[in-house]
Protein backbone atom coordinates (compact mmCIF):
# COMPACT_ATOMS: atom_id res chain seq x y z
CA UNK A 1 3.84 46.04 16.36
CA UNK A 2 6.00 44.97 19.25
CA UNK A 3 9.18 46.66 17.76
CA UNK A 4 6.97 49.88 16.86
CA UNK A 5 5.89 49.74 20.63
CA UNK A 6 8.99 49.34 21.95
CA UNK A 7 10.77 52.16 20.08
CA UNK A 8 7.99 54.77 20.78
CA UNK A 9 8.50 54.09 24.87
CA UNK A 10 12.08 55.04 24.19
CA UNK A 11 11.80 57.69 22.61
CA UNK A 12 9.19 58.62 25.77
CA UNK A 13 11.51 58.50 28.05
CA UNK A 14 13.83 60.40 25.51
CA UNK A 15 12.00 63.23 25.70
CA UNK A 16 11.09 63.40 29.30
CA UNK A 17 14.11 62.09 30.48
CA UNK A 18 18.13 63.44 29.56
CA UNK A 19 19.66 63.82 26.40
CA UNK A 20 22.66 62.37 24.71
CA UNK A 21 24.34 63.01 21.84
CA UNK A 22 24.46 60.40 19.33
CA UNK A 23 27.79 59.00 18.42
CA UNK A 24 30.05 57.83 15.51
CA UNK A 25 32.14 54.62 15.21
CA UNK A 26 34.20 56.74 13.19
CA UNK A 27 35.14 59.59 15.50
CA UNK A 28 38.28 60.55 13.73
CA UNK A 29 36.72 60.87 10.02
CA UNK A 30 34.44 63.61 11.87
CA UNK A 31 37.52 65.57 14.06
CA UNK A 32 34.85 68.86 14.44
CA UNK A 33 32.17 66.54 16.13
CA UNK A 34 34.97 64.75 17.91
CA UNK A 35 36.64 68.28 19.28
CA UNK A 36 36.86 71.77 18.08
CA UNK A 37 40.74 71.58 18.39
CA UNK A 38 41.11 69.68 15.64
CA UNK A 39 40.58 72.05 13.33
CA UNK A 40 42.72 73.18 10.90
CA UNK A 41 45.16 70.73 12.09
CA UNK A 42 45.76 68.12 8.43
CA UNK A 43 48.09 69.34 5.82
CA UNK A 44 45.12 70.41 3.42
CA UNK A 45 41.97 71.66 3.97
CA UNK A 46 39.03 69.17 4.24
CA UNK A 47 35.34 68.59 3.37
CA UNK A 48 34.19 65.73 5.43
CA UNK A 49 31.05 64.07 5.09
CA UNK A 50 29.44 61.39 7.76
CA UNK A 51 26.40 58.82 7.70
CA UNK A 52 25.60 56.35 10.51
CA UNK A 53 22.15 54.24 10.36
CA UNK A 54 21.75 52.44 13.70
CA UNK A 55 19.55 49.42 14.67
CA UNK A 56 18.42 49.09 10.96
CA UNK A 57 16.49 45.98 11.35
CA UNK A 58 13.63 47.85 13.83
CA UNK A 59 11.02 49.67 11.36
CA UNK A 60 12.23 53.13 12.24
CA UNK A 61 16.23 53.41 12.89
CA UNK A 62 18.44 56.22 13.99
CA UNK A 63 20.03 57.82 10.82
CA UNK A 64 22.70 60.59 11.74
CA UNK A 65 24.54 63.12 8.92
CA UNK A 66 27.00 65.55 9.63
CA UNK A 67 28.68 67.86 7.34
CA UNK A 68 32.05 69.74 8.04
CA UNK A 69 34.75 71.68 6.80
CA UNK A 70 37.95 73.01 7.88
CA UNK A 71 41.45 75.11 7.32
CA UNK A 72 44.41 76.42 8.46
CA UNK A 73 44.96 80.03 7.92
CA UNK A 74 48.07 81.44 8.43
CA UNK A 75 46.88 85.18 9.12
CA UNK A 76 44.99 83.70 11.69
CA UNK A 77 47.45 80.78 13.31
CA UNK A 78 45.02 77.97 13.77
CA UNK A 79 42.29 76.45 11.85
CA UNK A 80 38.57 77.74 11.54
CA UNK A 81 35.81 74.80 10.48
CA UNK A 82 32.45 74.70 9.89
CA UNK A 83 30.00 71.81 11.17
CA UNK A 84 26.43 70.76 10.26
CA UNK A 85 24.66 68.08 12.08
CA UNK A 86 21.42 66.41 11.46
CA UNK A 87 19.84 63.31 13.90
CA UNK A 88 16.64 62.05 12.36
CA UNK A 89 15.28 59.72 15.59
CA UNK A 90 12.64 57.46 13.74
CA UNK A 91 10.83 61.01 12.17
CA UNK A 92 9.78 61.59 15.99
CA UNK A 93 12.85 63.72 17.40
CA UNK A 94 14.59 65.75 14.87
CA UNK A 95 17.80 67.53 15.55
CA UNK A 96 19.85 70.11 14.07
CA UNK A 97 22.91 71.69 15.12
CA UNK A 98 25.07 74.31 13.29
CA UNK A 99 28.37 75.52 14.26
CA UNK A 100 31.20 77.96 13.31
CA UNK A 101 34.85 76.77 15.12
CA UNK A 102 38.29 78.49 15.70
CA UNK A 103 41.31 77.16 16.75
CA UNK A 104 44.60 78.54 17.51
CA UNK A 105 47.59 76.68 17.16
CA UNK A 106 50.54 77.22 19.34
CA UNK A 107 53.68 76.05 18.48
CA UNK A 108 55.79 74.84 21.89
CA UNK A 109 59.15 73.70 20.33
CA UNK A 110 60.41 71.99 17.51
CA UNK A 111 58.35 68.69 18.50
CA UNK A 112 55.38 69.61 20.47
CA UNK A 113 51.88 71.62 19.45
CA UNK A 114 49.54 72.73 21.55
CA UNK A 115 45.74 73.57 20.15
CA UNK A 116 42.96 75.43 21.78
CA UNK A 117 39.38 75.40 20.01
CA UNK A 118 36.72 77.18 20.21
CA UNK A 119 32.80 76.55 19.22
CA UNK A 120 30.04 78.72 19.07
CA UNK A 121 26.54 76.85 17.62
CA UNK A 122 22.89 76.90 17.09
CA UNK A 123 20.98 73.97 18.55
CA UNK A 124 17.65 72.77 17.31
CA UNK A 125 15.70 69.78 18.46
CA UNK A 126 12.00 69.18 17.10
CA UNK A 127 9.19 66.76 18.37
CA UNK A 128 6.60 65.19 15.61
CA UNK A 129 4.33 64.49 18.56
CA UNK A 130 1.25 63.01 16.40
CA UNK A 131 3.87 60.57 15.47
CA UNK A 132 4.16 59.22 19.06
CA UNK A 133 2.10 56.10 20.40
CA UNK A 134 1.37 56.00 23.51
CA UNK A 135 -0.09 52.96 25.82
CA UNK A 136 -3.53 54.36 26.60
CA UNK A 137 -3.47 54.51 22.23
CA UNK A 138 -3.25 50.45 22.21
CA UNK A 139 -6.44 48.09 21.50
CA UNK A 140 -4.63 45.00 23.37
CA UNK A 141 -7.16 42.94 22.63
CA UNK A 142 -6.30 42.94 18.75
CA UNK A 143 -3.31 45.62 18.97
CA UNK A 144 -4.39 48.28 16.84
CA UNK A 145 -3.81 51.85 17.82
CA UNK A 146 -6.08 54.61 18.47
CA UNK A 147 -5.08 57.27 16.52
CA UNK A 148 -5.06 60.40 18.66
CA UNK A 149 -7.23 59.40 21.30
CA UNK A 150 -4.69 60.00 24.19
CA UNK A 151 -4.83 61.51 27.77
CA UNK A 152 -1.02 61.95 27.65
CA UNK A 153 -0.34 65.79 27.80
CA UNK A 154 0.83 68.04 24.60
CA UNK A 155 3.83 69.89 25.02
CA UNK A 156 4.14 73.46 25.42
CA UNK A 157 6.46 73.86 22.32
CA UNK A 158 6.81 71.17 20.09
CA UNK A 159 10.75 72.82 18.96
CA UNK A 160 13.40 74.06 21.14
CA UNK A 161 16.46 76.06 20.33
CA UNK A 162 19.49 77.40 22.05
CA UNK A 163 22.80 78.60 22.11
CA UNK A 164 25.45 75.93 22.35
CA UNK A 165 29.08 75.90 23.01
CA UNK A 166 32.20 73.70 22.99
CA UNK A 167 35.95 74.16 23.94
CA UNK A 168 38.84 71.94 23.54
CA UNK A 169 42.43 70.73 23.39
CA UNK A 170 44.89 68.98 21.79
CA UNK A 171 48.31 68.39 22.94
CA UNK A 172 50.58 66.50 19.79
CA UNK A 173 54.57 65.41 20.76
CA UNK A 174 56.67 64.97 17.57
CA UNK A 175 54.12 63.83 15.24
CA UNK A 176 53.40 60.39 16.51
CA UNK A 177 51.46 60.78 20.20
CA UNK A 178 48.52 63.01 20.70
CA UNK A 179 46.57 64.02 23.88
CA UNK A 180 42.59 65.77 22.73
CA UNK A 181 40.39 67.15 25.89
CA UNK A 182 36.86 68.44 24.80
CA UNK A 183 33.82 69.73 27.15
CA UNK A 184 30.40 70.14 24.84
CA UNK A 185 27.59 71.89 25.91
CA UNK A 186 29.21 73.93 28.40
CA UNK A 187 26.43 75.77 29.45
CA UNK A 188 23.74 73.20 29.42
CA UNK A 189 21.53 74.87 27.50
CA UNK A 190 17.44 74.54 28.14
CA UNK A 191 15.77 72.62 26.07
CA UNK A 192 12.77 70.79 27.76
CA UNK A 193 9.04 70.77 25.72
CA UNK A 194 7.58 71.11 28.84
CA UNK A 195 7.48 74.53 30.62
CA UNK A 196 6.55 72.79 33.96
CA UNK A 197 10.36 70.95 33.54
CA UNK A 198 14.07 71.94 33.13
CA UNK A 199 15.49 69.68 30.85
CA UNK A 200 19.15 70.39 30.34
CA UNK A 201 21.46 69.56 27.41
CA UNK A 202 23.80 67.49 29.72
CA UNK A 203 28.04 68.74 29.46
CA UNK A 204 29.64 66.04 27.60
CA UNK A 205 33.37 65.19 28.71
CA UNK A 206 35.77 63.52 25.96
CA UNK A 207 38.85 62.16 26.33
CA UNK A 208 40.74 60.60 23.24
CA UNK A 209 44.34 59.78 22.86
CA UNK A 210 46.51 57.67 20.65
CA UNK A 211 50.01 57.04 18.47
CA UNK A 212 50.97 56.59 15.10
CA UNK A 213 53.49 54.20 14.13
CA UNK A 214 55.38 53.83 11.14
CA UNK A 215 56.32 50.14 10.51
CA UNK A 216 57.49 50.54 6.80
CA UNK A 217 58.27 53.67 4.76
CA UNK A 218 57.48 52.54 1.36
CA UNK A 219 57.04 54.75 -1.86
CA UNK A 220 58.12 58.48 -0.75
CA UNK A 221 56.04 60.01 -3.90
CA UNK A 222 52.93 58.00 -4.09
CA UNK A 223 53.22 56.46 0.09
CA UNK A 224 51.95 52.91 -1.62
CA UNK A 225 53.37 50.04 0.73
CA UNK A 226 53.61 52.39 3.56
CA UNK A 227 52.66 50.42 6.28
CA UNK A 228 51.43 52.10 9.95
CA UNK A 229 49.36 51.17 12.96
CA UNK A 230 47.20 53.31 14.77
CA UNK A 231 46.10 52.60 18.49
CA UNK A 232 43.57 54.69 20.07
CA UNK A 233 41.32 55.33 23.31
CA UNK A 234 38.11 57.13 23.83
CA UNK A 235 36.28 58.01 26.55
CA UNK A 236 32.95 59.91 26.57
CA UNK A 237 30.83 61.07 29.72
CA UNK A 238 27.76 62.59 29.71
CA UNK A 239 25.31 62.28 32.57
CA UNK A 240 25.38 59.56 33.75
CA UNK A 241 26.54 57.82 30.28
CA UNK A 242 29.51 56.41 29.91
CA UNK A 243 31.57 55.21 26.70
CA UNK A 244 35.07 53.53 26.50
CA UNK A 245 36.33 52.92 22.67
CA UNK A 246 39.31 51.05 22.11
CA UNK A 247 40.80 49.91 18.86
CA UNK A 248 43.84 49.75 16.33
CA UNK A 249 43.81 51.07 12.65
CA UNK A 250 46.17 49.61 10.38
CA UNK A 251 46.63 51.42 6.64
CA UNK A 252 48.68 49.30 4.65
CA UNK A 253 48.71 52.23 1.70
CA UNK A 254 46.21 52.69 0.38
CA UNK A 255 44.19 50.44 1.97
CA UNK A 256 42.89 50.98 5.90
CA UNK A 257 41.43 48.35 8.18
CA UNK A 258 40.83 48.77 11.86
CA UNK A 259 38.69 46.79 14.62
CA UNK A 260 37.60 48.47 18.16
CA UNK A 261 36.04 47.16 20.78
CA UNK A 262 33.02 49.58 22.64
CA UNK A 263 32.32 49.20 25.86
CA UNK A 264 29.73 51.21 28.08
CA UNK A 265 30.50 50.51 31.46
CA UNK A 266 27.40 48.38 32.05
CA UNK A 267 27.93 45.95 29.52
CA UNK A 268 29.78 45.02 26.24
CA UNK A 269 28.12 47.18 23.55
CA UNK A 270 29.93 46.07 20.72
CA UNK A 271 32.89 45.44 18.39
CA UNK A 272 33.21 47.60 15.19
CA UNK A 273 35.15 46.69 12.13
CA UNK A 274 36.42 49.11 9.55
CA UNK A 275 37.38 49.46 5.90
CA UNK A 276 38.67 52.13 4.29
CA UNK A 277 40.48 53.43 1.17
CA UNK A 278 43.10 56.37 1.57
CA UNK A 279 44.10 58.60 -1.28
CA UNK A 280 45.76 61.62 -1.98
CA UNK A 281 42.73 63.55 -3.24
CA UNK A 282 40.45 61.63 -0.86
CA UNK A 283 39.44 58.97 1.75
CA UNK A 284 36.37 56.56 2.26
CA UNK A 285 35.82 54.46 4.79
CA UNK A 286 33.19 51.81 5.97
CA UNK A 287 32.48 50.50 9.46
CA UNK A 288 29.76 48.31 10.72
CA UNK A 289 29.08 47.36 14.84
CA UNK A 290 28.33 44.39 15.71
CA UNK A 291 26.30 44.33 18.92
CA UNK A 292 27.09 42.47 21.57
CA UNK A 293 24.60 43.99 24.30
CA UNK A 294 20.67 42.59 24.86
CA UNK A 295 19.99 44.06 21.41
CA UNK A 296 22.23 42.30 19.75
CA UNK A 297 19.44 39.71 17.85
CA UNK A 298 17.16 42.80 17.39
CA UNK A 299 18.92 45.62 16.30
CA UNK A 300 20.79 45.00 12.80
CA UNK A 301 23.97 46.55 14.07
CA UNK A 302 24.73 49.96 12.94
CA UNK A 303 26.46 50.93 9.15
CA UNK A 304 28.14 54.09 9.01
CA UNK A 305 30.11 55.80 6.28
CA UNK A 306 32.41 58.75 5.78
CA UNK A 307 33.75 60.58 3.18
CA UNK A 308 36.98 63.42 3.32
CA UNK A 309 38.28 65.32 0.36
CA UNK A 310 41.20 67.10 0.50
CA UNK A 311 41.75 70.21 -1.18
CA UNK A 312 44.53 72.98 -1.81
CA UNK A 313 47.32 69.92 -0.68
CA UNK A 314 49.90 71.27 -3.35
CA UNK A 315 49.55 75.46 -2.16
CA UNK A 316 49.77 74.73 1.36
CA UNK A 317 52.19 75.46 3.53
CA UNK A 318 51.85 74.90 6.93
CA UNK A 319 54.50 73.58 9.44
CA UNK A 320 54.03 71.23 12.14
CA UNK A 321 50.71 70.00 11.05
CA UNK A 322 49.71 67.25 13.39
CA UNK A 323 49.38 63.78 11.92
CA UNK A 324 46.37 62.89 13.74
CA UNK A 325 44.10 59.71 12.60
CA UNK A 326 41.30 59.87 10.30
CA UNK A 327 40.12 57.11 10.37
């Protein structure tokens, strides 16, 4: 009862208070969520599949799905993509967001690339407001709820929906360092239940950078014993939220294993280990985050998952693809 209690104030305050997008431990194995300039930009085309389940020991969790897919096209000199997203808030918020991405690729000189995307989406976010408890709903004397006895108002809508758009860049230098800016949201669409309030869906800033080392060449063919290390940064702002990431992958081919440390400028939020298998045809990975933050006895963590498959690898042709992490 206490857990159930506690989740249903937050998502309260949720709904009367800002939004923020949810995130992934895995930023890289979801590049179109990450920033629209990364499409288009591996040497085949992808289909990339994501699950994250936070806080899994409470009752009702946050469980997150996104589905994308991208290419480059030469007619077209960049990448377009595709990108579903799904949040499912403990069956009391529901989100949806679809979007269509373009992004042109600029070749500087023979070691730098320059990328500009472009996305244009459909935003969705529904309330199951008999769901909601509310304190006026409570029996504290034995703790049972009141079902829908409440003086709390009903929204005007219970489903919002707008227009949504994102822009971003991505600077690579001779295969090995990379530079991604990305502004979501740009025009901070409406989306309040209420008509007596003006909740916005806040402009998210990201910032992400990193380098790719090659330690040992190993098999040219198959790339079995190639060994390469991975450090990365990312930093997310949106409202007044604020996200560092920092980590190191290491693929030993064909085998990937990273550890980052999260960090949300009020306190530690926690350290996230990852496992992953990389193969020609495809890549899986597994991460879990261990919390370090007031939740950490509580929560469960978070698990997340992602899947890539790589298609059309032996008709492609496309020079100066960056070698950007995907893990």
């Amino acid at each position: 009862m206490q857990r159930g209690l506690i989740a249903a104030l937050f998502f309260l305050f949720l709904i009367r208070g800002f939004s923020q997008d949810p995130h992934f431990s895995q930023f890289y194995a979801n590049p179109l969520y990450l920033n629209p300039a990364l499409a288009g930009t591996a040497e085949c085309s992808r289909i990339m599949f994501n699950y994250r389940n936070q806080w899994p020991s409470l009752s009702s969790g946050f469980k997150t799905y996104a589905f994308s897919a991208d290419s480059y096209i030469s007619a077209l000199s960049g990448g377009i993509g595709v990108a579903v997203f799904s949040d499912d808030a403990a069956g009391m918020i529901n989100t949806l967001r679809l979007g269509g991405i373009y992004a042109f690729h600029l070749k500087l000189n023979e070691f730098s690339t320059l990328n500009m995307g472009l996305e244009g989406a459909y935003f969705q976010r529904k309330l199951n407001w008999d769901d909601l408890v509310f304190s006026d709903m409570i029996n504290y004397a034995d703790g049972t709820v009141l079902q829908g006895i409440s003086a709390e108002q009903v929204p005007d809508r219970l489903t919002v929906s707008a227009a949504d758009f994102s822009l971003g860049f991505l600077y690579a230098y001779h295969e090995k360092f990379y530079l991604g800016l990305a502004g979501h949201h740009l025009t901070e669409p409406a989306i309040g239940y209420y008509n007596s309030t003006d909740e916005s869906l806040y402009r998210k800033y990201t910032a992400h950078a990193g380098a790719i080392f090659t330690l040992i060449d190993g098999d040219y063919k198959t790339g079995r014993g190639k060994l390469i290390l991975n450090p990365n940064v990312l930093y997310q702002q949106q409202q007044n939220a604020q996200q560092l990431n920092l980590g190191v992958n290491m693929e030993l081919m064909p085998l990937v294993a990273g550890v980052w440390y999260r960090y949300n400028f009020k306190n530690p939020d926690g350290i996230i280990f990852l496992l992953g298998l990389k193969q020609k045809r495809f890549k899986f990975g597994y991460s879990y985050d261990l919390t370090m933050s007031e939740l950490a006895g509580e929560s469960g963590g978070a698990h997340e998952l992602s899947l890539t498959l790589f298609l059309n690898c032996d008709k492609r042709n496309k020079p100066g693809a960056i070698k950007c992490p995907e893990f």
